[in-house]
PDB file of N, CA and C in Angstrom:
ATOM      1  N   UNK A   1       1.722 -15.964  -4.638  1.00  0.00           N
ATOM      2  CA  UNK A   1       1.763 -15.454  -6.007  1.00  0.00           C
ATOM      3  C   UNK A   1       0.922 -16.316  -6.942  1.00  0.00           C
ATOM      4  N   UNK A   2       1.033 -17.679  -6.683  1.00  0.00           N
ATOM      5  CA  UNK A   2       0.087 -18.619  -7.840  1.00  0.00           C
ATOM      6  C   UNK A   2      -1.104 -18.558  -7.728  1.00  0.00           C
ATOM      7  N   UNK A   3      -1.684 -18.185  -6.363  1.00  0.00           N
ATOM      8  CA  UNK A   3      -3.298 -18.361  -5.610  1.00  0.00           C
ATOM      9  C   UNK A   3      -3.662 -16.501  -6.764  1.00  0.00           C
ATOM     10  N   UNK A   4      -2.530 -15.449  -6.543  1.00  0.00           N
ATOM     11  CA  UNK A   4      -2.902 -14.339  -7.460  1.00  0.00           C
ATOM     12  C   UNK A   4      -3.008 -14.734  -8.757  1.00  0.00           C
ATOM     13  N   UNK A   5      -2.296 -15.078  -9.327  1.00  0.00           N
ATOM     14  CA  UNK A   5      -2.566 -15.277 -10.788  1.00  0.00           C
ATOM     15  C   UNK A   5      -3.609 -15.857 -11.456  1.00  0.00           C
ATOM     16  N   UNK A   6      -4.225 -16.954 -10.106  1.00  0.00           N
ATOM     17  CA  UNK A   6      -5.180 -18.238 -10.750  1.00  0.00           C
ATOM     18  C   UNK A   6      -6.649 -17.023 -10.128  1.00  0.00           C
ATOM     19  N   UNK A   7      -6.391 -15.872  -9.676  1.00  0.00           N
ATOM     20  CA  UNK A   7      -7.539 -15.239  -9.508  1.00  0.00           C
ATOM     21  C   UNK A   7      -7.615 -14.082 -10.711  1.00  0.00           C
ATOM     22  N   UNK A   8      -6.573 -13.671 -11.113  1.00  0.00           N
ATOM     23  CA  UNK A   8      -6.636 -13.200 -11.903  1.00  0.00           C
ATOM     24  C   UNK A   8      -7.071 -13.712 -13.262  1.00  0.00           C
ATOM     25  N   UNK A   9      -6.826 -15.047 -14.075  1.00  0.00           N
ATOM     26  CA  UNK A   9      -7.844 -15.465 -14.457  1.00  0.00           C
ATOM     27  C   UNK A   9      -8.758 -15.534 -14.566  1.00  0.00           C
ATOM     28  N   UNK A  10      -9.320 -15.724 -13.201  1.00  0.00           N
ATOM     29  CA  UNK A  10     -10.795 -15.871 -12.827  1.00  0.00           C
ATOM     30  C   UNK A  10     -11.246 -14.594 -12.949  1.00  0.00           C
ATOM     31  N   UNK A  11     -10.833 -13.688 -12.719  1.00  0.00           N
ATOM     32  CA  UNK A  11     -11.654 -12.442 -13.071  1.00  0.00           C
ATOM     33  C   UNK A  11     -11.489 -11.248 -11.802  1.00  0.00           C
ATOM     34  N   UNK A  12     -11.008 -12.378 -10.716  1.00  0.00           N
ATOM     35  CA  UNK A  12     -10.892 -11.165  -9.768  1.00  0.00           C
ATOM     36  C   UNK A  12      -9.745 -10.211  -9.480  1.00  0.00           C
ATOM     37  N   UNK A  13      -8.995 -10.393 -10.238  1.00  0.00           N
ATOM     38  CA  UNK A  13      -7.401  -9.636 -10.098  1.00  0.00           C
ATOM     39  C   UNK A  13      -7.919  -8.417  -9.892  1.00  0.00           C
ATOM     40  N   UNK A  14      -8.691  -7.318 -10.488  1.00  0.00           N
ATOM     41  CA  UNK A  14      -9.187  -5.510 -10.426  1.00  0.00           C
ATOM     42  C   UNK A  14      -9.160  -5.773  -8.857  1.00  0.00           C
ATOM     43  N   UNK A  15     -10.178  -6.488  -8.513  1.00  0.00           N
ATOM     44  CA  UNK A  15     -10.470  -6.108  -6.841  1.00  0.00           C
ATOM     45  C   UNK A  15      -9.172  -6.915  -5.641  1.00  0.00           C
ATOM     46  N   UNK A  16      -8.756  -7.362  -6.374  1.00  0.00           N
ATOM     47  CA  UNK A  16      -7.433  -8.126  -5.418  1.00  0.00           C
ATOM     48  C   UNK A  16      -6.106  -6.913  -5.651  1.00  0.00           C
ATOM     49  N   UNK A  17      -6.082  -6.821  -6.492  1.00  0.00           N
ATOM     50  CA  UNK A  17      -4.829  -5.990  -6.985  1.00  0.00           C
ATOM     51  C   UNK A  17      -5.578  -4.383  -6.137  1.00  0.00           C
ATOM     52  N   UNK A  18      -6.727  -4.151  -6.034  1.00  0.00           N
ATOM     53  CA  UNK A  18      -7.075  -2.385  -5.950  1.00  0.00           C
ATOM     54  C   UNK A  18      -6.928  -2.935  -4.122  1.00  0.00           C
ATOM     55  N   UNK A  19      -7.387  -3.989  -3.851  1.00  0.00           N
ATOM     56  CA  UNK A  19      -7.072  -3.665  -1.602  1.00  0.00           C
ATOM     57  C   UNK A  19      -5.360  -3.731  -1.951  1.00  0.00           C
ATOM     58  N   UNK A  20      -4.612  -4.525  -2.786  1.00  0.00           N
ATOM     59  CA  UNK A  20      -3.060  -4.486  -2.296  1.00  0.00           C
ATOM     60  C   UNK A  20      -2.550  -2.931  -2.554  1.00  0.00           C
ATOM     61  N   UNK A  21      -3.274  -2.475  -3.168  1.00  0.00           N
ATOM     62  CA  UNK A  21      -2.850  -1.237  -3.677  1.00  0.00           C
ATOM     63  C   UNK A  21      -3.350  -0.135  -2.782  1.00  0.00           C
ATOM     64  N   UNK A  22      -4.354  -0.549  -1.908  1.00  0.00           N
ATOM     65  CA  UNK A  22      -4.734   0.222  -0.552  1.00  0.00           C
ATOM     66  C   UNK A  22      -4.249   0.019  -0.001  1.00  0.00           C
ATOM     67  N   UNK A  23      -3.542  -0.989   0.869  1.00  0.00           N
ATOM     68  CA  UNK A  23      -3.108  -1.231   1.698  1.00  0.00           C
ATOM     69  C   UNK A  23      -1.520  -0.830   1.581  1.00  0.00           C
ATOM     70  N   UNK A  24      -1.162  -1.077   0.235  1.00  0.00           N
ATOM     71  CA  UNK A  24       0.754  -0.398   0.304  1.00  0.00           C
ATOM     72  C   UNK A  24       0.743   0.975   0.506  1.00  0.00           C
ATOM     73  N   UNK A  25      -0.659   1.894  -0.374  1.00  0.00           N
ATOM     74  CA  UNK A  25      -0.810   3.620  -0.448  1.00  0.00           C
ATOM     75  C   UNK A  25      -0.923   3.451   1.380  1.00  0.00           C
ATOM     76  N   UNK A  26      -1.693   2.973   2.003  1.00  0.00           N
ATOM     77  CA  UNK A  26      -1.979   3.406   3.665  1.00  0.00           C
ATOM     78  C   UNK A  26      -0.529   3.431   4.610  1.00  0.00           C
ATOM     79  N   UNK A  27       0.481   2.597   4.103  1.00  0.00           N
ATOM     80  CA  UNK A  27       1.893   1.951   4.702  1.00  0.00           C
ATOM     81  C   UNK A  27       2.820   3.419   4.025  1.00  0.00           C
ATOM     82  N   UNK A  28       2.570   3.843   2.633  1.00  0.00           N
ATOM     83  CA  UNK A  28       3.261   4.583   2.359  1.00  0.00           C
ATOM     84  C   UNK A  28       3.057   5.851   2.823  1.00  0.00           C
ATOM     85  N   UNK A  29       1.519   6.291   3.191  1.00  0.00           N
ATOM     86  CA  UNK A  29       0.957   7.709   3.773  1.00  0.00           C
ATOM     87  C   UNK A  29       1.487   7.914   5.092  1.00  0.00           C
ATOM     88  N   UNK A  30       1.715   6.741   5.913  1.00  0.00           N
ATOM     89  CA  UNK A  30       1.558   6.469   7.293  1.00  0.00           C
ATOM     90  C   UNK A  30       3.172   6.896   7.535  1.00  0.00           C
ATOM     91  N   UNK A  31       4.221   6.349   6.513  1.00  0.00           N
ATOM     92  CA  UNK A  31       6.018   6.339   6.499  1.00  0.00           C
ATOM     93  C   UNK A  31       6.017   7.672   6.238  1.00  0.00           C
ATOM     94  N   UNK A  32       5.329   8.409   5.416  1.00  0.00           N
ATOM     95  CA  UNK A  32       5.888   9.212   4.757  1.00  0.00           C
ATOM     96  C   UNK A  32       5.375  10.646   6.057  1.00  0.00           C
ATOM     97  N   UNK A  33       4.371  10.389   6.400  1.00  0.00           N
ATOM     98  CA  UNK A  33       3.713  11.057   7.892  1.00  0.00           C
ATOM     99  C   UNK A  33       4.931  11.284   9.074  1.00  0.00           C
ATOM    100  N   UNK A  34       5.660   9.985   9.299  1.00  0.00           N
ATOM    101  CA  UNK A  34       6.501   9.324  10.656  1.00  0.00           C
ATOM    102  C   UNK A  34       7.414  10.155   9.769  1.00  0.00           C
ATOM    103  N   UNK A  35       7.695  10.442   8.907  1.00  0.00           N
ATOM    104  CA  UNK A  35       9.343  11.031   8.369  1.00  0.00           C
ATOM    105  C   UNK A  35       9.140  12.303   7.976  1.00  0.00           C
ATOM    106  N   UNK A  36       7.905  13.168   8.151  1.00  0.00           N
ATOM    107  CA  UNK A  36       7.495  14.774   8.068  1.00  0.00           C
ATOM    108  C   UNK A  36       7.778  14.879   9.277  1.00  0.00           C
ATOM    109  N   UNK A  37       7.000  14.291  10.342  1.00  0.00           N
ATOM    110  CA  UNK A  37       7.021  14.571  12.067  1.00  0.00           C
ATOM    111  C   UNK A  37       8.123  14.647  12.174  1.00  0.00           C
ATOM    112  N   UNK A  38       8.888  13.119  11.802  1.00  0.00           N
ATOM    113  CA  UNK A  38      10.609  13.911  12.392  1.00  0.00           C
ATOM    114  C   UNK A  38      11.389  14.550  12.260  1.00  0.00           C
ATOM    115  N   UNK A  39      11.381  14.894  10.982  1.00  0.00           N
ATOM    116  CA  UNK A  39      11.677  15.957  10.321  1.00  0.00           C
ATOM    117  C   UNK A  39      11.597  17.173  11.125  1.00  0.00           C
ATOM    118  N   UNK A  40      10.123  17.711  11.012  1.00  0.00           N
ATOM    119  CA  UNK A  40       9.883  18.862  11.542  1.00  0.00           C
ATOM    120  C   UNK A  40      10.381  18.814  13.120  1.00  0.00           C
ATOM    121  N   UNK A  41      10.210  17.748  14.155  1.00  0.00           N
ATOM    122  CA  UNK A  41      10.711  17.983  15.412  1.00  0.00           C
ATOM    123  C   UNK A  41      12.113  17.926  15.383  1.00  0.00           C
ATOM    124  N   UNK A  42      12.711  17.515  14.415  1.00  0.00           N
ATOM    125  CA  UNK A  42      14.157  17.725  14.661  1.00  0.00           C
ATOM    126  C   UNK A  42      14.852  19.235  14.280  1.00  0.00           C
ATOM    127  N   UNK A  43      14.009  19.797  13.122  1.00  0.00           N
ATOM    128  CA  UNK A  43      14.287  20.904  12.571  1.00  0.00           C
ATOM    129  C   UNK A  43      13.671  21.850  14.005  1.00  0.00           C
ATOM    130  N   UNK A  44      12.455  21.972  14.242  1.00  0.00           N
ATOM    131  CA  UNK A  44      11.738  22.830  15.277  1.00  0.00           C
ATOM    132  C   UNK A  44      11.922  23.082  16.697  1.00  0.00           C
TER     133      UNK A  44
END
């Protein structure tokens, strides 16, 4: 968290903050994928 903040200062927080924000959207597409599939094979 301190190594983020002292970049954010610096100027790079947009591009540090936009990959964490790719990387949680890819974890959330991927959960939310695994819980349609089961869904549907349990319903189907």
């Amino acid at each position: 968290m301190r190594l983020v903040r002292r970049g954010l200062r610096a100027g790079y927080g947009p591009i540090r903050q936009a990959d964490y924000d790719v990387k949680r959207w890819k974890l959330i597409g991927i959960g939310a994928l695994a819980v349609i599939g089961i869904g549907s094979m349990a319903m189907g």
